[in-house]
N, C-alpha and C. Protein backbone atom coordinates (compact mmCIF):
# COMPACT_ATOMS: atom_id res chain seq x y z
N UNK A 1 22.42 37.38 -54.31
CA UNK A 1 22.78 36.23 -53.54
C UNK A 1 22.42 36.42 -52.07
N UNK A 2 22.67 37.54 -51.57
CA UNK A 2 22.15 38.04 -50.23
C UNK A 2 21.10 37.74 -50.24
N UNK A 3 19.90 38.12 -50.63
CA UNK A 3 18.50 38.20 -50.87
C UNK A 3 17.98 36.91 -50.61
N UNK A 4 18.53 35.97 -51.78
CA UNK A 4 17.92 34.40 -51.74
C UNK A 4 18.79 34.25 -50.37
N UNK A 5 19.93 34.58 -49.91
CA UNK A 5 20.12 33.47 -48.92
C UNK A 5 19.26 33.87 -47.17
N UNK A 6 18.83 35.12 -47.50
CA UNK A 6 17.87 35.62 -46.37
C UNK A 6 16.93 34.87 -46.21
N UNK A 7 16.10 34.85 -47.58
CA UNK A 7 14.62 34.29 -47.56
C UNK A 7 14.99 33.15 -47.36
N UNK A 8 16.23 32.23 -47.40
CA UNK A 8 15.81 30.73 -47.51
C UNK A 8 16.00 30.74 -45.52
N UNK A 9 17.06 31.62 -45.09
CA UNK A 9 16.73 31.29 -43.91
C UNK A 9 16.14 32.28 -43.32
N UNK A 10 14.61 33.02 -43.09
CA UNK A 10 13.30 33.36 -43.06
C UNK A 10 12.61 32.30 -42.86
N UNK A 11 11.88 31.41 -44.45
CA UNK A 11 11.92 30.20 -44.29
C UNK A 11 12.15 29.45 -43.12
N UNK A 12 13.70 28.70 -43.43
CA UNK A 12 13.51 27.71 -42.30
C UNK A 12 13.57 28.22 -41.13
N UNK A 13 13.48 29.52 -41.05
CA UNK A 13 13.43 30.08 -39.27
C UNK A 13 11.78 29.76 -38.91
N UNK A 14 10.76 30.13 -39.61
CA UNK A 14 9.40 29.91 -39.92
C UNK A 14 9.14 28.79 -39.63
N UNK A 15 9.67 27.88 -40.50
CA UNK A 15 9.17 26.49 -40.59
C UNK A 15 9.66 25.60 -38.96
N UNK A 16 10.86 26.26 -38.30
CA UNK A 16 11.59 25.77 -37.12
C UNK A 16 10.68 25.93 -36.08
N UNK A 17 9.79 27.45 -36.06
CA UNK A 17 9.24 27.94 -35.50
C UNK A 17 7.46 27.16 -34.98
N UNK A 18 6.90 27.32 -36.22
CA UNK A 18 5.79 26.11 -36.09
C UNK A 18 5.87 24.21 -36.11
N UNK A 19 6.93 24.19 -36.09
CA UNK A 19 7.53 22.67 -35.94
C UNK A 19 7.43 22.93 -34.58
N UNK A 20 7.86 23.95 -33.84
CA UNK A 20 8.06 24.26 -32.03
C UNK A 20 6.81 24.51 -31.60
N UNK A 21 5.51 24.88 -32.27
CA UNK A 21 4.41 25.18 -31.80
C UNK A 21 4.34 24.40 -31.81
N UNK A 22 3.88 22.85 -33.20
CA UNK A 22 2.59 22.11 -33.11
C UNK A 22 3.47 21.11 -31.98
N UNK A 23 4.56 20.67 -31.30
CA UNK A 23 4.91 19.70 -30.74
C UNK A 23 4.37 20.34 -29.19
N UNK A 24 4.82 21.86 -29.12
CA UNK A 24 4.16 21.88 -27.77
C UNK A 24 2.62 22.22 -27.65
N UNK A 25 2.25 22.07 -28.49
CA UNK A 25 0.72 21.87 -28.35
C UNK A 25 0.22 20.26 -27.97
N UNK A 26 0.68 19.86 -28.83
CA UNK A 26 0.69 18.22 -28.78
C UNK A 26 1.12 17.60 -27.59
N UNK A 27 2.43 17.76 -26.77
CA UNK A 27 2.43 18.40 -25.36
C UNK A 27 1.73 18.15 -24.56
N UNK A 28 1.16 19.14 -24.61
CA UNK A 28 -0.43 20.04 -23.55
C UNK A 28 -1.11 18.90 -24.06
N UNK A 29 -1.72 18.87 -25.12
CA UNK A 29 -2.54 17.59 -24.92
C UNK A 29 -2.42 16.15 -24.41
N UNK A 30 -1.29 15.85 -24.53
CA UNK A 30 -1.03 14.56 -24.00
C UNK A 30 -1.15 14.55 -22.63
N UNK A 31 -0.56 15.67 -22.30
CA UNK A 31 -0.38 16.39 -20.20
C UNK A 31 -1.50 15.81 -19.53
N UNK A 32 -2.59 16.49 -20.45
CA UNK A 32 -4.36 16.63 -19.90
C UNK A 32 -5.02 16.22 -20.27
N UNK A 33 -5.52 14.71 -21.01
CA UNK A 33 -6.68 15.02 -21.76
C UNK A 33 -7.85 15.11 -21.18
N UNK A 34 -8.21 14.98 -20.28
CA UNK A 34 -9.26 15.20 -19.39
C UNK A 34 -9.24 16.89 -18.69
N UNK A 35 -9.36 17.68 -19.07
CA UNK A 35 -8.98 19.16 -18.68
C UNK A 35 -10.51 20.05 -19.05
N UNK A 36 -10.86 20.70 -18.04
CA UNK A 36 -12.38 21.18 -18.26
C UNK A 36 -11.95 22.41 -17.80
N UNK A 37 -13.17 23.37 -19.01
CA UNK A 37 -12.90 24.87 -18.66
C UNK A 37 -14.00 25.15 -17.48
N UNK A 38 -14.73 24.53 -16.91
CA UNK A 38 -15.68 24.19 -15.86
C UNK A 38 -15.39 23.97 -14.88
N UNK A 39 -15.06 23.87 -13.34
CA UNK A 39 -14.60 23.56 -12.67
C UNK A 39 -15.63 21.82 -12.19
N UNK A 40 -14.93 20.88 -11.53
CA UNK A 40 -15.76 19.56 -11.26
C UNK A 40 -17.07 20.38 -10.19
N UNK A 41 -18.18 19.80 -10.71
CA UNK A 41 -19.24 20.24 -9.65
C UNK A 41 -18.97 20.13 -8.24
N UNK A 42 -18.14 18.69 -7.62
CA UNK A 42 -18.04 18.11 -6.52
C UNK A 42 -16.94 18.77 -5.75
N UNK A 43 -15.68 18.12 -6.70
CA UNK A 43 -13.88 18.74 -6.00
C UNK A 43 -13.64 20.07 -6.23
N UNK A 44 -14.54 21.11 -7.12
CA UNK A 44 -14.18 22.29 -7.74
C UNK A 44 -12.32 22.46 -8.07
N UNK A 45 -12.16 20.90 -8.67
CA UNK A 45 -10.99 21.17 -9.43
C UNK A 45 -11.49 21.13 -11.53
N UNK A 46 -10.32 21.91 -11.60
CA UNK A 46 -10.35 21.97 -13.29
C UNK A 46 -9.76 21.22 -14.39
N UNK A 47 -9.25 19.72 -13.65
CA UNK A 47 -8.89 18.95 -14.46
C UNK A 47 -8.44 17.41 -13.79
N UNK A 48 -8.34 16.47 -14.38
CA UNK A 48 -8.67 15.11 -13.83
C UNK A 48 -9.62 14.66 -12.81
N UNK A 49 -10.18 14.97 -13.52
CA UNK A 49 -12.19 15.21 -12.50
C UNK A 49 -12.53 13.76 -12.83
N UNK A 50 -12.07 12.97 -14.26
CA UNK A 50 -13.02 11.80 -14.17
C UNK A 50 -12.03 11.09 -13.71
N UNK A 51 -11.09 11.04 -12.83
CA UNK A 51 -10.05 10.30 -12.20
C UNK A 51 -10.62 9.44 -11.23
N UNK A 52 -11.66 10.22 -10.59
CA UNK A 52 -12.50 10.09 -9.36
C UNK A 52 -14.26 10.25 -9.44
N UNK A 53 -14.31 10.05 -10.26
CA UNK A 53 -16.05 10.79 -10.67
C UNK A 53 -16.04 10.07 -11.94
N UNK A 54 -17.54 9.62 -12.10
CA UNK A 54 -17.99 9.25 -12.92
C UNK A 54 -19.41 9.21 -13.62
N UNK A 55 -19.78 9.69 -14.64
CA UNK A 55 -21.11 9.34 -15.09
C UNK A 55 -22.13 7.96 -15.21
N UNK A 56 -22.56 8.04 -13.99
CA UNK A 56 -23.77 6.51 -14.49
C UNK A 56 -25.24 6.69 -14.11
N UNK A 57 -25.74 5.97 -14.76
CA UNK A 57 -26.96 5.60 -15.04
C UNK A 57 -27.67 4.72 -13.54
N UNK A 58 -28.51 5.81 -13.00
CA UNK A 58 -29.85 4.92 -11.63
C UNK A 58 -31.33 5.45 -12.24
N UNK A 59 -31.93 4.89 -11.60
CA UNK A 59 -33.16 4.53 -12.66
C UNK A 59 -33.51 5.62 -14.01
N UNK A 60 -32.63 5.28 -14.99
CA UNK A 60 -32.66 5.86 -16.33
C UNK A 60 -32.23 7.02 -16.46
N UNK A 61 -31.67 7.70 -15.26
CA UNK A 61 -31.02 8.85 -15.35
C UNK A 61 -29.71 9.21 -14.89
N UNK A 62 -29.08 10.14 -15.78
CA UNK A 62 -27.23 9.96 -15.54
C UNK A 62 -26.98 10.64 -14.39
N UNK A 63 -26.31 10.01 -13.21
CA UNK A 63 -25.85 10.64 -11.62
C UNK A 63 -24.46 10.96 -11.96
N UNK A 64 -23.83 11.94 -11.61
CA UNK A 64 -22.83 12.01 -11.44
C UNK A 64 -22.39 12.50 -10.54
N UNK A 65 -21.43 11.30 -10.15
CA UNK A 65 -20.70 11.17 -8.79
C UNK A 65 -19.38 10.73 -8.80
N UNK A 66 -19.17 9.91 -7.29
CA UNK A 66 -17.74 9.54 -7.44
C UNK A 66 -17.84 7.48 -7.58
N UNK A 67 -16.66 7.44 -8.04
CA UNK A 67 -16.47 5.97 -8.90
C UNK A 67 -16.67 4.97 -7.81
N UNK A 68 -17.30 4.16 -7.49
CA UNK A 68 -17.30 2.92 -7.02
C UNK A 68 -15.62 2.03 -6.79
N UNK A 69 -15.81 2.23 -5.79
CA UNK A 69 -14.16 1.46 -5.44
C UNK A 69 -14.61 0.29 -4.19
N UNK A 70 -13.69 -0.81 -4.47
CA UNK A 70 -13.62 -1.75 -3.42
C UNK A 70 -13.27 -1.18 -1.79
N UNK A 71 -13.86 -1.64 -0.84
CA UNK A 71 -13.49 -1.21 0.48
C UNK A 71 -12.06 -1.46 0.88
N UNK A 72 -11.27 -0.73 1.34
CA UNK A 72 -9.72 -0.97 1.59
C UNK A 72 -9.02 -1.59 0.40
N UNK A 73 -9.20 -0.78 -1.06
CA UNK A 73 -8.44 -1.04 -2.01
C UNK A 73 -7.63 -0.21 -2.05
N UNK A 74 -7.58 0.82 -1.00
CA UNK A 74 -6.04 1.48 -0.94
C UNK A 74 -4.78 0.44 0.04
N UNK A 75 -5.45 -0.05 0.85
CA UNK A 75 -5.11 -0.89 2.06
C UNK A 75 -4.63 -2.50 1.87
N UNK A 76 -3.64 -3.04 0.93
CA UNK A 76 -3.66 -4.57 0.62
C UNK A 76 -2.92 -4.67 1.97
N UNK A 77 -3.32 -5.94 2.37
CA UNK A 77 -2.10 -6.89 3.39
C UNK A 77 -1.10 -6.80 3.29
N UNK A 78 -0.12 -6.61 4.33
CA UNK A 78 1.34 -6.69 4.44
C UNK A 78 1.74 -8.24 4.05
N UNK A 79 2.93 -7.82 3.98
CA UNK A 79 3.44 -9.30 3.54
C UNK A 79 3.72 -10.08 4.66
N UNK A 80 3.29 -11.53 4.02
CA UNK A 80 3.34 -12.67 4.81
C UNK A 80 2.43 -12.28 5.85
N UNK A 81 1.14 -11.12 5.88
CA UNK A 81 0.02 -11.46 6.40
C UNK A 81 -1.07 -12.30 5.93
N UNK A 82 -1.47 -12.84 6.64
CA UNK A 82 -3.12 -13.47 6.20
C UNK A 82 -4.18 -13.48 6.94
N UNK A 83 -5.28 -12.93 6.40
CA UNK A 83 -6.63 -13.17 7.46
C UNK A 83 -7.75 -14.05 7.52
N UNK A 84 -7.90 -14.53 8.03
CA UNK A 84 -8.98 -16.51 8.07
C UNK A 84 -9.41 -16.41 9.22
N UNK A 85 -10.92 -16.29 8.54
CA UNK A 85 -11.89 -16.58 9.71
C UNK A 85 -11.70 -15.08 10.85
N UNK A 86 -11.86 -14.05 10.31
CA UNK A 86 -11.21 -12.40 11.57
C UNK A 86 -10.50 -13.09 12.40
N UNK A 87 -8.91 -13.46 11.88
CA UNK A 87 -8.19 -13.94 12.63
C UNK A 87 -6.69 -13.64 11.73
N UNK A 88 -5.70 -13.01 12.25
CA UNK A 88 -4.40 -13.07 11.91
C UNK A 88 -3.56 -13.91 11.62
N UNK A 89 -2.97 -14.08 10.98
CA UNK A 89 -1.87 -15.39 10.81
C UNK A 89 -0.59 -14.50 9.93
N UNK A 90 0.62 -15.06 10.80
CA UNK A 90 1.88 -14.76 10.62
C UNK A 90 2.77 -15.64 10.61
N UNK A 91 3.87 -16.22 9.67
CA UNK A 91 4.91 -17.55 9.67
C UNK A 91 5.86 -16.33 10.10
N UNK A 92 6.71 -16.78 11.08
CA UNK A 92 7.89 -16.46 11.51
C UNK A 92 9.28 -16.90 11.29
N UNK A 93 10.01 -16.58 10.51
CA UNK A 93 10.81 -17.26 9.76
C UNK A 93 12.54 -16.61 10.36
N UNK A 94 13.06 -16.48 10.02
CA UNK A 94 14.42 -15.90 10.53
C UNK A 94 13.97 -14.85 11.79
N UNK A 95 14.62 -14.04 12.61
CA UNK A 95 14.45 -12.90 13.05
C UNK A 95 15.45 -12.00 12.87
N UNK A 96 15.14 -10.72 12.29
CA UNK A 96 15.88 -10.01 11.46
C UNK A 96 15.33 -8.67 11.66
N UNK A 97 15.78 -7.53 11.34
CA UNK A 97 15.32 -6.28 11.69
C UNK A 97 13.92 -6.05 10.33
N UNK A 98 14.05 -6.81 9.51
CA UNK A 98 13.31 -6.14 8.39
C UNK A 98 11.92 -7.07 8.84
N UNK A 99 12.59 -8.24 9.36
CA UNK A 99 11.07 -9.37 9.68
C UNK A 99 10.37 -8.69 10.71
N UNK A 100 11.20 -7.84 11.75
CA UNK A 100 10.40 -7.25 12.62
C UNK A 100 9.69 -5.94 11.92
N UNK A 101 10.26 -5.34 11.36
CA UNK A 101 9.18 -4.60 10.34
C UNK A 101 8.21 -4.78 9.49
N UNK A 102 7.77 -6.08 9.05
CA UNK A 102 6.89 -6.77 8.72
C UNK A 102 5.80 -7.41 10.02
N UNK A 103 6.40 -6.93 11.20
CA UNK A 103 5.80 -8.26 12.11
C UNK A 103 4.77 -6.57 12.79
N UNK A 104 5.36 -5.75 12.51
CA UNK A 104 4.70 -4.20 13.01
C UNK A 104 3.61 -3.92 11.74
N UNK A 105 4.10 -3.76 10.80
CA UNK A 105 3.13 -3.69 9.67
C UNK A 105 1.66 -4.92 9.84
N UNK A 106 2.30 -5.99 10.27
CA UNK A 106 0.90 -7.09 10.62
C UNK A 106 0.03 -6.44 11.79
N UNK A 107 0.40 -5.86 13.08
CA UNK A 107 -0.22 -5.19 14.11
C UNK A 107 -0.18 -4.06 13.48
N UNK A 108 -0.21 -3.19 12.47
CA UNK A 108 -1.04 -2.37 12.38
C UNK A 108 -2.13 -2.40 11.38
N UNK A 109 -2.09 -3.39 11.00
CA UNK A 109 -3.44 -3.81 9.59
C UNK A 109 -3.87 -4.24 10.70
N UNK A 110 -3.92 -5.63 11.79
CA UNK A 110 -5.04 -5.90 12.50
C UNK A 110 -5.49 -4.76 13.17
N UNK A 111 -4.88 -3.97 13.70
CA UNK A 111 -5.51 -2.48 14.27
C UNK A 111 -6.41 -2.10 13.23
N UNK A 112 -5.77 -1.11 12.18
CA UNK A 112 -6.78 -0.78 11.17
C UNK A 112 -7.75 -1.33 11.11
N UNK A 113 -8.51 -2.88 11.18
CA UNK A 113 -9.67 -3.62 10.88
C UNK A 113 -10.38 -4.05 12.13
N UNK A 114 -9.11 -4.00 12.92
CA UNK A 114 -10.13 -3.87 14.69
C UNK A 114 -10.09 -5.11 14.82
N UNK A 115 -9.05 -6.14 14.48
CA UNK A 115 -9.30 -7.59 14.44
C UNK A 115 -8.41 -7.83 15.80
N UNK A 116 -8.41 -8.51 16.41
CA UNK A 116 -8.32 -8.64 18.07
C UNK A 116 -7.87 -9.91 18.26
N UNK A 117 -7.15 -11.09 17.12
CA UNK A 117 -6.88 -12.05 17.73
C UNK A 117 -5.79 -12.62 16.31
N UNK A 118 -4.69 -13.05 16.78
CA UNK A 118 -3.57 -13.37 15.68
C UNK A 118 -2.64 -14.34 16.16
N UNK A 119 -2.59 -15.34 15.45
CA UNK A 119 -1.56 -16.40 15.66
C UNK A 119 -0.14 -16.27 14.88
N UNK A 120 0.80 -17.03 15.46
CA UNK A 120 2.31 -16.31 15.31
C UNK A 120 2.53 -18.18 15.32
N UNK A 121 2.79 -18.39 13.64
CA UNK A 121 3.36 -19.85 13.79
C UNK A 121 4.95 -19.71 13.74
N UNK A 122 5.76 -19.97 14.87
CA UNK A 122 7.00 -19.68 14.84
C UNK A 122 7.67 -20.96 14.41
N UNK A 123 8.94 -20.99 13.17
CA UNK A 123 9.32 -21.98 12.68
C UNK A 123 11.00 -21.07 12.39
N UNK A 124 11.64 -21.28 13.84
CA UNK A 124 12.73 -20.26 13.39
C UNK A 124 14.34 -20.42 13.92
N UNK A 125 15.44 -20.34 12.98
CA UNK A 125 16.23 -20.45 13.85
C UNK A 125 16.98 -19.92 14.82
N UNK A 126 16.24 -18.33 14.64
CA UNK A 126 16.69 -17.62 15.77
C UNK A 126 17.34 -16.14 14.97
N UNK A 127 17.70 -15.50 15.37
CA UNK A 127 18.43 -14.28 14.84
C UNK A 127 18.81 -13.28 15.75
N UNK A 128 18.36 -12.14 15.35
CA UNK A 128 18.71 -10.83 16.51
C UNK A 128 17.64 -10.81 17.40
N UNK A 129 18.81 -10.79 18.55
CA UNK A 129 18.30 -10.86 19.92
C UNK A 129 17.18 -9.22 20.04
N UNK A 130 18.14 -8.17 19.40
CA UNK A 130 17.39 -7.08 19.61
C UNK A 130 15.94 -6.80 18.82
N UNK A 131 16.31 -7.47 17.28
CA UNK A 131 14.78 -7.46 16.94
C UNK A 131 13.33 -8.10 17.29
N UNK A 132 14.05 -9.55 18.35
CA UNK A 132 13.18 -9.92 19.02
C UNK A 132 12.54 -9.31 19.85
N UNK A 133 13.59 -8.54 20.71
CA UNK A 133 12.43 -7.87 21.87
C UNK A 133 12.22 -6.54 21.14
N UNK A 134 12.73 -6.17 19.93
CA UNK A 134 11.38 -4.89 19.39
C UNK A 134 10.08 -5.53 19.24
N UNK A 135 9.95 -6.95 18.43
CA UNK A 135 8.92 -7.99 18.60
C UNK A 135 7.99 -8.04 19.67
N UNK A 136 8.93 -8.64 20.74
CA UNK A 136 8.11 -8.77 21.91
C UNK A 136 7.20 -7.60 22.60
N UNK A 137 8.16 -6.37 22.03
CA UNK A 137 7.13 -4.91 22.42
C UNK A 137 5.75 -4.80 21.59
N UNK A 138 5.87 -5.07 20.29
CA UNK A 138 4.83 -4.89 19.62
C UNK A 138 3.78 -6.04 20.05
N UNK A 139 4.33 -7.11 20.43
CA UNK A 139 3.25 -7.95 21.11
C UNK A 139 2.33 -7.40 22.16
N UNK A 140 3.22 -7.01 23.01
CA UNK A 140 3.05 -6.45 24.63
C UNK A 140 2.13 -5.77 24.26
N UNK A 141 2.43 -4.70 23.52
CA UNK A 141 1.45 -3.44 23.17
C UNK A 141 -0.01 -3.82 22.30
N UNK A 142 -0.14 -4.87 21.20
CA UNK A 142 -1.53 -5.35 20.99
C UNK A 142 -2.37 -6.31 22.19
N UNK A 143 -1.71 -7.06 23.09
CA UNK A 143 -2.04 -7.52 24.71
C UNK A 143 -2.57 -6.48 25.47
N UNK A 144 -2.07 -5.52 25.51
CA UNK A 144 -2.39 -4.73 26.26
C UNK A 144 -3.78 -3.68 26.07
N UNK A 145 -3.84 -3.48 24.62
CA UNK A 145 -4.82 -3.36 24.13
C UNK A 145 -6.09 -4.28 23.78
N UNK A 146 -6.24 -5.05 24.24
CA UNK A 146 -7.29 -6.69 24.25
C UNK A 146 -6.79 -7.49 23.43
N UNK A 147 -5.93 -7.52 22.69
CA UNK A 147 -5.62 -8.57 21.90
C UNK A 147 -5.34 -9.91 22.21
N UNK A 148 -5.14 -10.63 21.53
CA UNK A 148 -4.61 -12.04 21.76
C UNK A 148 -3.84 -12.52 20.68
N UNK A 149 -2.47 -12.99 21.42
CA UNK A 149 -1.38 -13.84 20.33
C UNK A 149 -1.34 -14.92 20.55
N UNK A 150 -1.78 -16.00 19.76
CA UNK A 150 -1.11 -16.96 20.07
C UNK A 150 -0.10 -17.47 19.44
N UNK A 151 1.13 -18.74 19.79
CA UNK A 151 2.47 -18.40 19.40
C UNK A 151 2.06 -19.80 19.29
N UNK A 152 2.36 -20.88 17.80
CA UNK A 152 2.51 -21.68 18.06
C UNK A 152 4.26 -22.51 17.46
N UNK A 153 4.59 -23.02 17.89
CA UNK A 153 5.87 -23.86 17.21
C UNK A 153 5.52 -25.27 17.16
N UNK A 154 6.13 -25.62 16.09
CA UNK A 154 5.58 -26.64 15.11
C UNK A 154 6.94 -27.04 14.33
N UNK A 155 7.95 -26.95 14.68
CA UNK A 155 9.50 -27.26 14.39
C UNK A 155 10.50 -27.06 15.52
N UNK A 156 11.00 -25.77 15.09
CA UNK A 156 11.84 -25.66 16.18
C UNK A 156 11.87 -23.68 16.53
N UNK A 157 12.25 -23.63 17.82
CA UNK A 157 12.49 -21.93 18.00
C UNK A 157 13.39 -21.98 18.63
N UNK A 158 14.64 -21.60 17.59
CA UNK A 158 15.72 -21.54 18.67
C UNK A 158 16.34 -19.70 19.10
N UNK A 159 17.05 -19.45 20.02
CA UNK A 159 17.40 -18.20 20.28
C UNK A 159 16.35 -17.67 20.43
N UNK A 160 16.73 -16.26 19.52
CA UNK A 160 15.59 -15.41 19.95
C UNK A 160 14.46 -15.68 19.24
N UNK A 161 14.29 -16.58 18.78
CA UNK A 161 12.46 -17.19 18.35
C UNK A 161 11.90 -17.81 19.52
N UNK A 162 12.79 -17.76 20.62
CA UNK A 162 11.89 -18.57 21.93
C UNK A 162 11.63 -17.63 22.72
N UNK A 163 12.26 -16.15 22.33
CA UNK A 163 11.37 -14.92 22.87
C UNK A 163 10.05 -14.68 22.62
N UNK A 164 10.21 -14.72 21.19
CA UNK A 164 8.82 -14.81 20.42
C UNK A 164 7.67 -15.74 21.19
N UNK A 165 8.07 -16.95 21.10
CA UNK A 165 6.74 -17.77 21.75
C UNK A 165 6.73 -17.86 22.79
N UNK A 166 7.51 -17.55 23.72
CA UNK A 166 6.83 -16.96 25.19
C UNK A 166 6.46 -15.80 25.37
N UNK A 167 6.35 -14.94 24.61
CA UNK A 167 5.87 -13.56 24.45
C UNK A 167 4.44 -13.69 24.27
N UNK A 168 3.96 -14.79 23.53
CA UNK A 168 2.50 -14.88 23.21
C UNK A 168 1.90 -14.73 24.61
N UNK A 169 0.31 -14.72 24.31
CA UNK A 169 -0.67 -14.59 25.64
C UNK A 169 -0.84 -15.65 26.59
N UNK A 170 -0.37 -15.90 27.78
CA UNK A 170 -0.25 -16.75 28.60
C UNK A 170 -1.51 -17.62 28.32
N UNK A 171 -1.84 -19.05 28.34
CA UNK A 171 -2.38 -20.15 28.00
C UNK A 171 -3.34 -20.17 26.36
N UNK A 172 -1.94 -19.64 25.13
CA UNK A 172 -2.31 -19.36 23.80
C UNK A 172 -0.96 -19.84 23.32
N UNK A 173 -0.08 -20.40 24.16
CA UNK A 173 1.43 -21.33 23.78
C UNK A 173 1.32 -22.30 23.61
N UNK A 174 1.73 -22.99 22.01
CA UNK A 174 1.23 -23.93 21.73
C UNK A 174 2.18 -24.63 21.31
N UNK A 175 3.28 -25.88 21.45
CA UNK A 175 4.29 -26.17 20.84
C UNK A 175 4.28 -27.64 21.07
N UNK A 176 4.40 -28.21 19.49
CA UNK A 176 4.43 -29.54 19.07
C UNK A 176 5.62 -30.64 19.01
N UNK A 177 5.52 -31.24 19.84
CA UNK A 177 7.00 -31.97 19.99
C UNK A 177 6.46 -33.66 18.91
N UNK A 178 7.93 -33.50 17.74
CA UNK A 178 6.87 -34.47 16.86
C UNK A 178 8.42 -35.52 16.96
């Protein structure tokens, strides 16, 4: 009785055992499948080489290089930016600490692209006084660097949204009395 009850658990110690191999093998493969005992000709890395590199075809012969990517497809627009015509455009909507963090993220994409001229349609009822003049700094500071804001209102700017549009570039104030 000893005997059989050894071998049966031998057995399933065995069988427990390669049940534990083939899953962590299976594992590893899923980890990597792209994994070369070669190092990449280019990155001299040894695995996710075609992440960035690719095999193609110029006149009938295979180049291998790196993948064709769109220009500033790491780089999308901030929110509630838009660009028309190399020109900025921003709706100004509440003023709020997070809108002014959006309104910094817009001056630094026009930086990044070197674009030098942005309109600020202010439609607002006003908010924090203090995030306005963090606002008004980030204005100051693309002015000062050649830029141009212009501020237009086209409803109403009350409080500190009338920081905002006098902050724009002196004769770029534009406000519609309807």
């Amino acid at each position: 009785m000893r005997k059989v009850s050894l071998v049966i658990l031998a057995v399933l110690l065995s069988f427990s055992v390669s049940v534990y191999a083939a899953e962590s093998d299976k594992e590893k493969k899923e980890e990597s499948p792209l994994k070369f005992v070669v190092p990449c000709p280019i990155s001299k890395m040894t695995n996710n080489c075609l992440e960035c590199h690719v095999m193609r075809l110029e006149n009938g012969k295979e180049i291998f290089g790196l993948k064709e990517i769109k220009q500033d497809a790491y780089r999308q627009c901030p929110n509630g930016t838009q660009i028309v015509d190399g020109k900025g455009y921003y709706l100004v909507g509440e003023i709020t600490n997070g809108e002014s963090n959006l309104i910094r993220e817009h001056f630094d994409y026009l930086k990044l692209h070197n674009i030098k001229y942005t309109v600020f349609d202010v439609h607002s009822p006003g908010g924090s006084l203090f995030a306005a003049w963090r606002i008004k700094g980030f204005i100051n500071e693309f002015e000062s660097e050649g830029g141009v804001v212009e501020t237009r209102v086209r409803g109403f700017a009350a409080s500190a949204a009338a920081i905002l549009f006098v902050a724009g570039t002196k004769g770029y104030r534009i406000a519609n009395a309807q």
